[in-house]
C-alpha atoms as a PDB file:
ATOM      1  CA  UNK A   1       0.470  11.699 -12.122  1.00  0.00           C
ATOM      2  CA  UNK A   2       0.072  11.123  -8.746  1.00  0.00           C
ATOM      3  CA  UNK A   3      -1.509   8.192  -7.193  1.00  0.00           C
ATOM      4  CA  UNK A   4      -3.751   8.648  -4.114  1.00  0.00           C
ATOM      5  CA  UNK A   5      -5.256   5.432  -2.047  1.00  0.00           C
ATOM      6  CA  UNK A   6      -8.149   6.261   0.506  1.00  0.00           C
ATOM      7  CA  UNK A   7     -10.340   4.060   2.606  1.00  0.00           C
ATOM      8  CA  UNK A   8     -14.002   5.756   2.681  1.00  0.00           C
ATOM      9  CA  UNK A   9     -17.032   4.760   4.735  1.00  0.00           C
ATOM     10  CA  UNK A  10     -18.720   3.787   1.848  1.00  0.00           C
ATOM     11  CA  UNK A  11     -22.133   1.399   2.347  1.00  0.00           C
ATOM     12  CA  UNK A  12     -24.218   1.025  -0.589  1.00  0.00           C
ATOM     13  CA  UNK A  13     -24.418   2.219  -4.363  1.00  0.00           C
ATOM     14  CA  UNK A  14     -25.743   5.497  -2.848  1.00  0.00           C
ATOM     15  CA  UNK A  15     -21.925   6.485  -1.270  1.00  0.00           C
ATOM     16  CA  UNK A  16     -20.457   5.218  -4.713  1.00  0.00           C
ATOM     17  CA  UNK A  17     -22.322   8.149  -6.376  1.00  0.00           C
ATOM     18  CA  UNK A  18     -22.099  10.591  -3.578  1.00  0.00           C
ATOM     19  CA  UNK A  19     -18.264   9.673  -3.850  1.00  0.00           C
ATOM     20  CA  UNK A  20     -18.065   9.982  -8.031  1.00  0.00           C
ATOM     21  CA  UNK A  21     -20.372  13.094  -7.702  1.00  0.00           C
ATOM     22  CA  UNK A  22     -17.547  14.862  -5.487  1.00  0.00           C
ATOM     23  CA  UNK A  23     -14.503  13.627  -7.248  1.00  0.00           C
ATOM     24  CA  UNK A  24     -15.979  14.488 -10.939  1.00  0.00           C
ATOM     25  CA  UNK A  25     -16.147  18.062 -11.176  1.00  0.00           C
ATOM     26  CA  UNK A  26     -11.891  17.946 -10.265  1.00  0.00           C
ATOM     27  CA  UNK A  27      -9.942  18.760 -13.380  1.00  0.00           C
ATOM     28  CA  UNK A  28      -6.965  15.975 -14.237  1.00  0.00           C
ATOM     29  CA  UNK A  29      -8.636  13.362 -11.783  1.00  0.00           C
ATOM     30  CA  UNK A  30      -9.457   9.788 -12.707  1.00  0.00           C
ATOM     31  CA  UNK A  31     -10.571   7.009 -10.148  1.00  0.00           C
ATOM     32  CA  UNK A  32     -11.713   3.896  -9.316  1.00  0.00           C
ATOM     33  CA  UNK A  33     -14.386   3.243  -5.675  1.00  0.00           C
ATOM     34  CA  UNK A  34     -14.725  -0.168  -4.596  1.00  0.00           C
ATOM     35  CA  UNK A  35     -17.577  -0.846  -2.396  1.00  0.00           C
ATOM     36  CA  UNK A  36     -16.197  -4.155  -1.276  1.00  0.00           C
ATOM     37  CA  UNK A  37     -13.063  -3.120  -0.242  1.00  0.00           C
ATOM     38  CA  UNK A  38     -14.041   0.687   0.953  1.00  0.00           C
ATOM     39  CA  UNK A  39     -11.067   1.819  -1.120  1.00  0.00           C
ATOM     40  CA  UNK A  40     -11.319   4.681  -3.277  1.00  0.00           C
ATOM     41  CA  UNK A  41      -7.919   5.055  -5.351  1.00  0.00           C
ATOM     42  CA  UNK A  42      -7.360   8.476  -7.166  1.00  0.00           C
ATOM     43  CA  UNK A  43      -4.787   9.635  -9.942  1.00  0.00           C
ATOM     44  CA  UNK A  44      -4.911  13.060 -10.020  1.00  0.00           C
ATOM     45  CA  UNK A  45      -2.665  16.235 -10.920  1.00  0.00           C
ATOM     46  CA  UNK A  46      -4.635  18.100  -7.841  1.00  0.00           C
ATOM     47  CA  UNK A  47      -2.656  17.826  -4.427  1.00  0.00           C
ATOM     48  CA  UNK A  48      -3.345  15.094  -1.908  1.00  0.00           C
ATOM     49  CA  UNK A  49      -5.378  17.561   0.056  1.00  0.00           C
ATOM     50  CA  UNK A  50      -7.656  18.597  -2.574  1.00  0.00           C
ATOM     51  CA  UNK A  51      -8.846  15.349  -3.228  1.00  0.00           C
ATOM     52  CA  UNK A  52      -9.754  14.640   0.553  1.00  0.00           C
ATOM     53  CA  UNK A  53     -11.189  17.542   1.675  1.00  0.00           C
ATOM     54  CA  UNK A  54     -13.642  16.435  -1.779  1.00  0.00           C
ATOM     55  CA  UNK A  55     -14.248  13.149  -0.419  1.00  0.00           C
ATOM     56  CA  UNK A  56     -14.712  14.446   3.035  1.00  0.00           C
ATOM     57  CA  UNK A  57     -17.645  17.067   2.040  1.00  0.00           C
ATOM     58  CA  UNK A  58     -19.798  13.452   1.310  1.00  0.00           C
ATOM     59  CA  UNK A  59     -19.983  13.373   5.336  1.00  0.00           C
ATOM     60  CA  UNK A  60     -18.353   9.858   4.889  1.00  0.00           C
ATOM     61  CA  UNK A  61     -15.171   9.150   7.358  1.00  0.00           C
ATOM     62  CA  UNK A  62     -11.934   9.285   4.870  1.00  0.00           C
ATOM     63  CA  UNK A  63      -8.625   7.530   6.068  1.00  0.00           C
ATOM     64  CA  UNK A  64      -5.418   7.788   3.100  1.00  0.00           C
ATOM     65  CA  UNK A  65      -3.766   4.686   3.334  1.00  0.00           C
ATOM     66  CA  UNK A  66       0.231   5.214   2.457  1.00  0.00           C
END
């Protein structure tokens, strides 16, 4: 399963949720958000794409790092 790595404007306990309520709902996606760090690292059988354009619809700024 792929591995995806993204750093997401993420502030408060608020963006933790608004980032686990948009990457939930995607089938064979597991993940971890770290508020410290900003990261947001995804294993998922969806396509790299998928699983920013999710992130992105929180309104937060999404980089991927490689």
């Amino acid at each position: 399963m792929p591995v995806y790595k993204f750093e997401v404007e993420m502030t408060c306990d608020g963006c933790i949720k608004a980032v686990t309520d948009a990457l939930t709902p995607i089938a064979g996606t597991t993940f971890t958000a770290d508020l410290g760090t900003k990261n947001v690292t995804v294993n998922s059988t969806q396509p790299l794409g998928t699983i920013k354009s999710a992130l992105e619809a929180t309104g937060r700024t999404v980089k991927v790092i490689p």
